[in-house]
C-alpha atoms as a PDB file:
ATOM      1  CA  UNK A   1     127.863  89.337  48.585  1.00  0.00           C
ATOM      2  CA  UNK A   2     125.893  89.324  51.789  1.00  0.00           C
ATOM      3  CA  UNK A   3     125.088  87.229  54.686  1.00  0.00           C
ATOM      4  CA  UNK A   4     122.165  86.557  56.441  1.00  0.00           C
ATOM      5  CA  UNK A   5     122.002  84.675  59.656  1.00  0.00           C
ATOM      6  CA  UNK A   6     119.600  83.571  62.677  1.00  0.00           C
ATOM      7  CA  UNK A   7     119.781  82.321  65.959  1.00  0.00           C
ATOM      8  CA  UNK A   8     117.569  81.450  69.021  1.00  0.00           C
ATOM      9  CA  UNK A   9     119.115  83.484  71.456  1.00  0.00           C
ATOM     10  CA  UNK A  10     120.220  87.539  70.089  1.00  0.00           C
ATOM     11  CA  UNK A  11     124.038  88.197  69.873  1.00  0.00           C
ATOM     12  CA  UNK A  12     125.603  90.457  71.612  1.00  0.00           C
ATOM     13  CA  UNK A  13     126.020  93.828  70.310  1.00  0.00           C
ATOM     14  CA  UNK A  14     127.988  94.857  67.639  1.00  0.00           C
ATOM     15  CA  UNK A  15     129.513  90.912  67.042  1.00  0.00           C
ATOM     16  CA  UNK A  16     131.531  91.748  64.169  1.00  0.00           C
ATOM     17  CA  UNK A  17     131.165  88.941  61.185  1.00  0.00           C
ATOM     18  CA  UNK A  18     133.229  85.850  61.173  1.00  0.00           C
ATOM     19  CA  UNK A  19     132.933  83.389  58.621  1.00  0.00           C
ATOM     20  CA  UNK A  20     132.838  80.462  61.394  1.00  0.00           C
ATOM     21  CA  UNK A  21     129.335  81.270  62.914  1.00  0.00           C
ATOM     22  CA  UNK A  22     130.096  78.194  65.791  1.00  0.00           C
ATOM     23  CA  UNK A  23     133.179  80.522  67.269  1.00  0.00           C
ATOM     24  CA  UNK A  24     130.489  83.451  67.563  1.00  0.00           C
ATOM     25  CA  UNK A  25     127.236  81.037  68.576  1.00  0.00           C
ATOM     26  CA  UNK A  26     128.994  79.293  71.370  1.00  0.00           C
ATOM     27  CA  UNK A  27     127.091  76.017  72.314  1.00  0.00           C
ATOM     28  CA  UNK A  28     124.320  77.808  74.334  1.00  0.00           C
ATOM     29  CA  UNK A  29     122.727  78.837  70.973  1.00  0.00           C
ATOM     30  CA  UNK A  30     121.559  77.681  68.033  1.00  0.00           C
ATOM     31  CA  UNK A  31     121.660  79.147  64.249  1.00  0.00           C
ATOM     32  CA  UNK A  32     122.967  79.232  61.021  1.00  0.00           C
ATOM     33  CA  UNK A  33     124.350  81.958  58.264  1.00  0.00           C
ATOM     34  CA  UNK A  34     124.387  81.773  54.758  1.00  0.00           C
ATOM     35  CA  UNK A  35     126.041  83.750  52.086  1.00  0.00           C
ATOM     36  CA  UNK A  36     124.305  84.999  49.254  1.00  0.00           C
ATOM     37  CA  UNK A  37     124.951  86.967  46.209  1.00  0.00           C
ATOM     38  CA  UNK A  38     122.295  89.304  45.937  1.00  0.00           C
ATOM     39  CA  UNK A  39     121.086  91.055  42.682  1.00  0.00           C
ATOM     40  CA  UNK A  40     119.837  93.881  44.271  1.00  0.00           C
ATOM     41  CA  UNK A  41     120.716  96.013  47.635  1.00  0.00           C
ATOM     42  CA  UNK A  42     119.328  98.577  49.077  1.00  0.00           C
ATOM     43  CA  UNK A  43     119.865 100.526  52.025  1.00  0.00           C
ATOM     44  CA  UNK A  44     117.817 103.484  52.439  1.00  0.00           C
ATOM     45  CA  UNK A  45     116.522 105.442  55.809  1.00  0.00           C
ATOM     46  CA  UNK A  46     112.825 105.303  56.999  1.00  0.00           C
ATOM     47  CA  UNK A  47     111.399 107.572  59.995  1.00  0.00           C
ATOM     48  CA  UNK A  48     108.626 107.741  61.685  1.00  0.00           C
ATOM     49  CA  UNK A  49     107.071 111.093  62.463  1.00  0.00           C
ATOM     50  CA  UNK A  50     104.708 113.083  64.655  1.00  0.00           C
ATOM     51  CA  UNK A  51     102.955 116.102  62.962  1.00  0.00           C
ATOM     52  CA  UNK A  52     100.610 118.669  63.955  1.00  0.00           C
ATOM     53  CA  UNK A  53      99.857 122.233  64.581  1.00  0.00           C
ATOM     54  CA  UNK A  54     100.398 124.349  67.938  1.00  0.00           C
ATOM     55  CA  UNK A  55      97.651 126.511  69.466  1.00  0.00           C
ATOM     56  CA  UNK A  56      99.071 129.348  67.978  1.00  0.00           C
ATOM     57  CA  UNK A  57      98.963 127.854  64.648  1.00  0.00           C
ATOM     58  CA  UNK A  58     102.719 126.494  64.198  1.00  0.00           C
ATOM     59  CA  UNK A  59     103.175 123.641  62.165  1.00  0.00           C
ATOM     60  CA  UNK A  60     105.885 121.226  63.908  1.00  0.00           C
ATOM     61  CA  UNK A  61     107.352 117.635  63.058  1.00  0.00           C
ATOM     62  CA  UNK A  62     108.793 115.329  65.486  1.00  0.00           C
ATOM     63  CA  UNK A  63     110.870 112.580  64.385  1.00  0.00           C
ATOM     64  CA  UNK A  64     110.589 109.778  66.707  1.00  0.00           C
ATOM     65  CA  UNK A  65     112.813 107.373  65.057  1.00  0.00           C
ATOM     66  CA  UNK A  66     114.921 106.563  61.897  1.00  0.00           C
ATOM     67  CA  UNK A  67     115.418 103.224  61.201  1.00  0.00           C
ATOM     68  CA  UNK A  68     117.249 101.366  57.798  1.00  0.00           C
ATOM     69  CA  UNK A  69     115.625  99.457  55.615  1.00  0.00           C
ATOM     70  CA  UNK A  70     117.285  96.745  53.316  1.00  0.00           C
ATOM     71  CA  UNK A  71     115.883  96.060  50.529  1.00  0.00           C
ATOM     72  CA  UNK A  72     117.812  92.534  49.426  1.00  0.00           C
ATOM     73  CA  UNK A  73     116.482  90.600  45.860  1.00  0.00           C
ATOM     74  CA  UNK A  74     118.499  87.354  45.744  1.00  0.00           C
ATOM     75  CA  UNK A  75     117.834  86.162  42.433  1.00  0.00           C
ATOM     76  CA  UNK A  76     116.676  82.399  41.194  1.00  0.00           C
ATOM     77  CA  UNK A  77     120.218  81.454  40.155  1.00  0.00           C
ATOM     78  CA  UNK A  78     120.931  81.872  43.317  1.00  0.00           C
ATOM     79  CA  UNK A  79     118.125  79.827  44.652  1.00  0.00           C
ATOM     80  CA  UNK A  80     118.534  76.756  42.634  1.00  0.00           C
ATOM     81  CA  UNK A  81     120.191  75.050  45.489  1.00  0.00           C
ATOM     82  CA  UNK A  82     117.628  73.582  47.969  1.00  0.00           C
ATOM     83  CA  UNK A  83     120.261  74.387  50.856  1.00  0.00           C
ATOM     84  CA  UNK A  84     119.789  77.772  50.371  1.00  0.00           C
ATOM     85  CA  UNK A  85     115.863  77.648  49.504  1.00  0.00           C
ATOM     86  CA  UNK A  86     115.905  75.479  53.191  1.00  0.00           C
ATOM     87  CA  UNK A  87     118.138  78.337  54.755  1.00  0.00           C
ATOM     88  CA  UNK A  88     115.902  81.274  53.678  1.00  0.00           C
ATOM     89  CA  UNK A  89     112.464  78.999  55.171  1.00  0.00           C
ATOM     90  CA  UNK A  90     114.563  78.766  58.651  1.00  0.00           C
ATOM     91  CA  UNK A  91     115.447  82.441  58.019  1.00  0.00           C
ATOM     92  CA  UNK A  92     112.015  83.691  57.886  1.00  0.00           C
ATOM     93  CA  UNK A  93     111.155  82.011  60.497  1.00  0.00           C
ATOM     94  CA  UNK A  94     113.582  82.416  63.178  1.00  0.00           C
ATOM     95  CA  UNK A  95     113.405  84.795  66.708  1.00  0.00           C
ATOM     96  CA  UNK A  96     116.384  86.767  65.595  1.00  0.00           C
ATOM     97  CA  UNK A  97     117.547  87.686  62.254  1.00  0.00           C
ATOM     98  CA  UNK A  98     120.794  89.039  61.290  1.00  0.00           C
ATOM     99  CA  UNK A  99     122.021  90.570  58.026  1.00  0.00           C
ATOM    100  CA  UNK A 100     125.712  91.197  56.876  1.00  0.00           C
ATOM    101  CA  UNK A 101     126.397  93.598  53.827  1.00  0.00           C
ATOM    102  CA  UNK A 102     130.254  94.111  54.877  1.00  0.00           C
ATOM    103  CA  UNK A 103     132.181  90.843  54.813  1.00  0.00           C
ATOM    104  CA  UNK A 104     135.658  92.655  56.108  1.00  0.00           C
ATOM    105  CA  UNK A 105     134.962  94.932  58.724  1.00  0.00           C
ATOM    106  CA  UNK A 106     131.455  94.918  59.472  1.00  0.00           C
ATOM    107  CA  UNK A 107     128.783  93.846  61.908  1.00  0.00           C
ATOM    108  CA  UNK A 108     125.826  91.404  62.374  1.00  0.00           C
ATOM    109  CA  UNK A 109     123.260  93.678  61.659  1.00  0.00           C
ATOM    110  CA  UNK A 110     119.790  92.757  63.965  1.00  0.00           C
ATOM    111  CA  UNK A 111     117.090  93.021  61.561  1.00  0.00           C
ATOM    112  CA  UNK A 112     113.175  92.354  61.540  1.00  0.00           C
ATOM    113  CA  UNK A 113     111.245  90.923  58.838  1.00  0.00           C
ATOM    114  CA  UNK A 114     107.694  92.227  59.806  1.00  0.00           C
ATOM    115  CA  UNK A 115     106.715  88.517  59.305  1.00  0.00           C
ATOM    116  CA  UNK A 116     103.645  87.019  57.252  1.00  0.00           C
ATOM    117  CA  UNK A 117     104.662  84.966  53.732  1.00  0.00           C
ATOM    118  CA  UNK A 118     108.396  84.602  52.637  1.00  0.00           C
ATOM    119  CA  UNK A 119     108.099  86.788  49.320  1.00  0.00           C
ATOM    120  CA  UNK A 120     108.989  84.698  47.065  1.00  0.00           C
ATOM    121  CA  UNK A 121     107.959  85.243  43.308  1.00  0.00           C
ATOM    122  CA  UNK A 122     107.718  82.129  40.586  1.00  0.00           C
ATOM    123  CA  UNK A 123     109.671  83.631  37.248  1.00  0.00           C
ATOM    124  CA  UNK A 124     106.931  82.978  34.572  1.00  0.00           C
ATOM    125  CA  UNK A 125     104.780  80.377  36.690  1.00  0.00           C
ATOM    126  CA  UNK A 126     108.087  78.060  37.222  1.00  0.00           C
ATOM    127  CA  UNK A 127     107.928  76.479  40.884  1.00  0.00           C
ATOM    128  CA  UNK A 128     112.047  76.183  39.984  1.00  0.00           C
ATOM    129  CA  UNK A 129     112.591  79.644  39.291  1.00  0.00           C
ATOM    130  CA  UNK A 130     112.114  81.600  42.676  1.00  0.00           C
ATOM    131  CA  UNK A 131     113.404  84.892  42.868  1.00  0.00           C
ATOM    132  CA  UNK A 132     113.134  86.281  46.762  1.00  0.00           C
ATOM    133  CA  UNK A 133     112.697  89.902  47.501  1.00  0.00           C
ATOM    134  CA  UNK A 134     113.232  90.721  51.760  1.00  0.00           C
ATOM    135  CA  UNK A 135     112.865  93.987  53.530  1.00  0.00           C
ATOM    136  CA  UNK A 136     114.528  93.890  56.286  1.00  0.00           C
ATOM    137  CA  UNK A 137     114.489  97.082  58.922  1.00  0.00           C
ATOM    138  CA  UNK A 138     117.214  97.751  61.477  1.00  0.00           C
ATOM    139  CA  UNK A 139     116.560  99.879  64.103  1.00  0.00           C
ATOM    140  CA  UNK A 140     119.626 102.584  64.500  1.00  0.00           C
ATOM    141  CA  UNK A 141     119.070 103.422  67.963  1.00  0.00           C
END
């Protein structure tokens, strides 16, 4: 289970999850969170690097940043409800986008969705059968 949430204005850092977003959001901002259960997660690290060769020949490589990349697939069970097909439009489309994998102990993750169409695929043509696959970076630091 996972949640994924949005807001106009960015919460503060590290806001740990709490299952009533309006205690968290305050009345100064506006947003929503949903939960889902995904069908896939993945969490894996991406860097960027700088590579090249000294005058003398040396190769070197400088990382300049190491990110995490979800990769979420909520599945068209999941989707059937036009709540959550609304939630996921307002999702992709909101200023700040949050993502919650522990629903314990853990944080509102800040993510980015690198924008352009919601990737949704149609399960053999079927406009009712949407299957959603987001990658979603966080940026460590």
């Amino acid at each position: 289970m996972i949640v994924l949430a949005y807001t106009d204005n960015p919460l503060a850092a590290n806001t740990g999850y709490n299952a009533d977003f309006e205690v968290i959001l305050g009345l100064e901002n506006e947003g929503a969170q949903q939960s889902f259960k995904e069908l896939k997660l993945y969490e894996l690290p991406t860097t960027g690097v700088v590579t090249g060769k000294t005058l003398r020949g040396k190769s070197f490589e400088h990382i300049t940043f190491v990110d995490t990349e979800y990769t979420v697939t909520i599945s068209a069970d999941e989707l059937l409800s036009s709540t959550k097909r609304a939630f996921l439009k307002a999702f992709w489309g909101a200023t700040h986008k949050y993502l919650v994998t522990d629903l314990t102990t853990g944080d509102y993750i800040p993510v980015v969705s690198g924008g352009g169409l919601l990737p949704v695929e149609f399960i053999n043509e079927n406009k009712y059968l949407q299957e959603v696959t987001l990658k979603l970076v966080a940026n460590n630091g």
